[in-house]
Protein backbone atom coordinates (compact mmCIF):
# COMPACT_ATOMS: atom_id res chain seq x y z
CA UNK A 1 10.44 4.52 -17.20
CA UNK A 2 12.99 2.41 -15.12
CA UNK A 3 12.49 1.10 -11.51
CA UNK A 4 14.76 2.36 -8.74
CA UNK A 5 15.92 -0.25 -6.30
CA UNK A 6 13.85 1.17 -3.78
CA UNK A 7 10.67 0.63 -5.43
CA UNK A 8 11.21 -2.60 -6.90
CA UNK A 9 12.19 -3.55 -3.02
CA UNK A 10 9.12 -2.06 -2.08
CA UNK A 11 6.89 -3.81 -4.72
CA UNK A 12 8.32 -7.27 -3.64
CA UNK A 13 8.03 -6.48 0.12
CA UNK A 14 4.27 -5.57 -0.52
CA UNK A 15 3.43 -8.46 -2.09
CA UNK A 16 4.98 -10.23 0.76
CA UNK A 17 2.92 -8.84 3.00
CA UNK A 18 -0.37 -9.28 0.59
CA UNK A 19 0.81 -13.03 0.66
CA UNK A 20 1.09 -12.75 4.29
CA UNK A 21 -2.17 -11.39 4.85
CA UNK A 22 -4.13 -14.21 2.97
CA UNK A 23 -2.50 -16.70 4.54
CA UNK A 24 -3.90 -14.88 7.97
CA UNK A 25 -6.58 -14.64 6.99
CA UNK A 26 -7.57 -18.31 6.81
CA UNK A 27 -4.72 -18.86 10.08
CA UNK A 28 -5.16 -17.98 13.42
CA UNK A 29 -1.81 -17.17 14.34
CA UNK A 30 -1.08 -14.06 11.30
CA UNK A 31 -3.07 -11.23 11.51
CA UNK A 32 -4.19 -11.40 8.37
CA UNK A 33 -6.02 -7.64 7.75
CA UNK A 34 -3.06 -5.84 9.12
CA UNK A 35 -0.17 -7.65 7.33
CA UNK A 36 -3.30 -6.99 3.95
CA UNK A 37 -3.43 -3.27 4.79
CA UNK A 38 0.47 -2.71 4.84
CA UNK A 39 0.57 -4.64 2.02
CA UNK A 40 -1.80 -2.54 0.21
CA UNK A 41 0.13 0.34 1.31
CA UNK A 42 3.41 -0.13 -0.12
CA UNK A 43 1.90 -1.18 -3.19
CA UNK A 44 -0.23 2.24 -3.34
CA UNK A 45 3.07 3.90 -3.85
CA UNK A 46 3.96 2.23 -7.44
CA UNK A 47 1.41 -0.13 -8.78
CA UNK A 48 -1.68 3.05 -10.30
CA UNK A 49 -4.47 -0.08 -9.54
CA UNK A 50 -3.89 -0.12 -5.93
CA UNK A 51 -3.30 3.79 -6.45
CA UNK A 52 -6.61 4.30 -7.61
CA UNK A 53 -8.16 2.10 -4.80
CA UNK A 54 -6.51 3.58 -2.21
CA UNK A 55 -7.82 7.28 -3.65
CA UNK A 56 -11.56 5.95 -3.94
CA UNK A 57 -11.64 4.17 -0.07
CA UNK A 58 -10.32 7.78 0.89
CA UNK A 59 -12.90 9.79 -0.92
CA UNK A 60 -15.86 6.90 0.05
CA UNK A 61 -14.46 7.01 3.68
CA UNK A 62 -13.33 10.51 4.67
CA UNK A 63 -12.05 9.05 8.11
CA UNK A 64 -9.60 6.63 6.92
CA UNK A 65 -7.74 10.10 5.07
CA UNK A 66 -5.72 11.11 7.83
CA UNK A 67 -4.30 7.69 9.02
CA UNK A 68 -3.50 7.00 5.58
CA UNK A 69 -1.50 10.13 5.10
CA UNK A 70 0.20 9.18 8.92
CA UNK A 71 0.92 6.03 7.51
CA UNK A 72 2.54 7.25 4.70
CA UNK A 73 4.37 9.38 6.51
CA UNK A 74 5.55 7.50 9.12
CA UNK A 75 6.92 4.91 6.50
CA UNK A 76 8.39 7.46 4.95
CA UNK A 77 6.13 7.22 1.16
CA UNK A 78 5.46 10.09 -1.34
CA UNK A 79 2.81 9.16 -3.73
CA UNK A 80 4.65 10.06 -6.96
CA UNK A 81 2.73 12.50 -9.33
CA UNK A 82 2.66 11.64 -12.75
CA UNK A 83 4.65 13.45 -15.31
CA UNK A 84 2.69 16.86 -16.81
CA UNK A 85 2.22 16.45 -20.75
């Protein structure tokens, strides 16, 4: 299944912002959970590990369901379904 340059761009900026979000993490000048939770994001979209995260944190926290889906939205993601057999 090939890549599109739009998700490989979107894999590399996510891991940028994971990166990012570390480093805040142990900085005091990054904001190190928000740059984490983008990151985490953009990944969602792609990578089916941070897929299947993001599905469990909605279904163990109902309230996190609807900013999630605003999120998305708002950065303009579809979560792509996988193909029927």
């Amino acid at each position: 299944m090939p890549m599109t340059v739009l998700a490989v761009i979107r894999i590399i900026t996510g891991i940028l912002f994971l990166i990012l979000g570390v480093l805040g993490l142990f900085l005091p000048i990054l904001q190190g959970l928000l740059f984490l939770v983008i990151g985490f994001l953009l990944l969602s979209v792609d990578i089916p590990v941070f897929r299947r995260v993001s599905v469990w944190m909605q279904k163990k926290f109902p309230k996190l369901k609807r900013p999630v889906k605003r999120a998305r939205e708002w950065l303009g993601m579809r979560r792509r379904r996988p193909p029927r057999k």
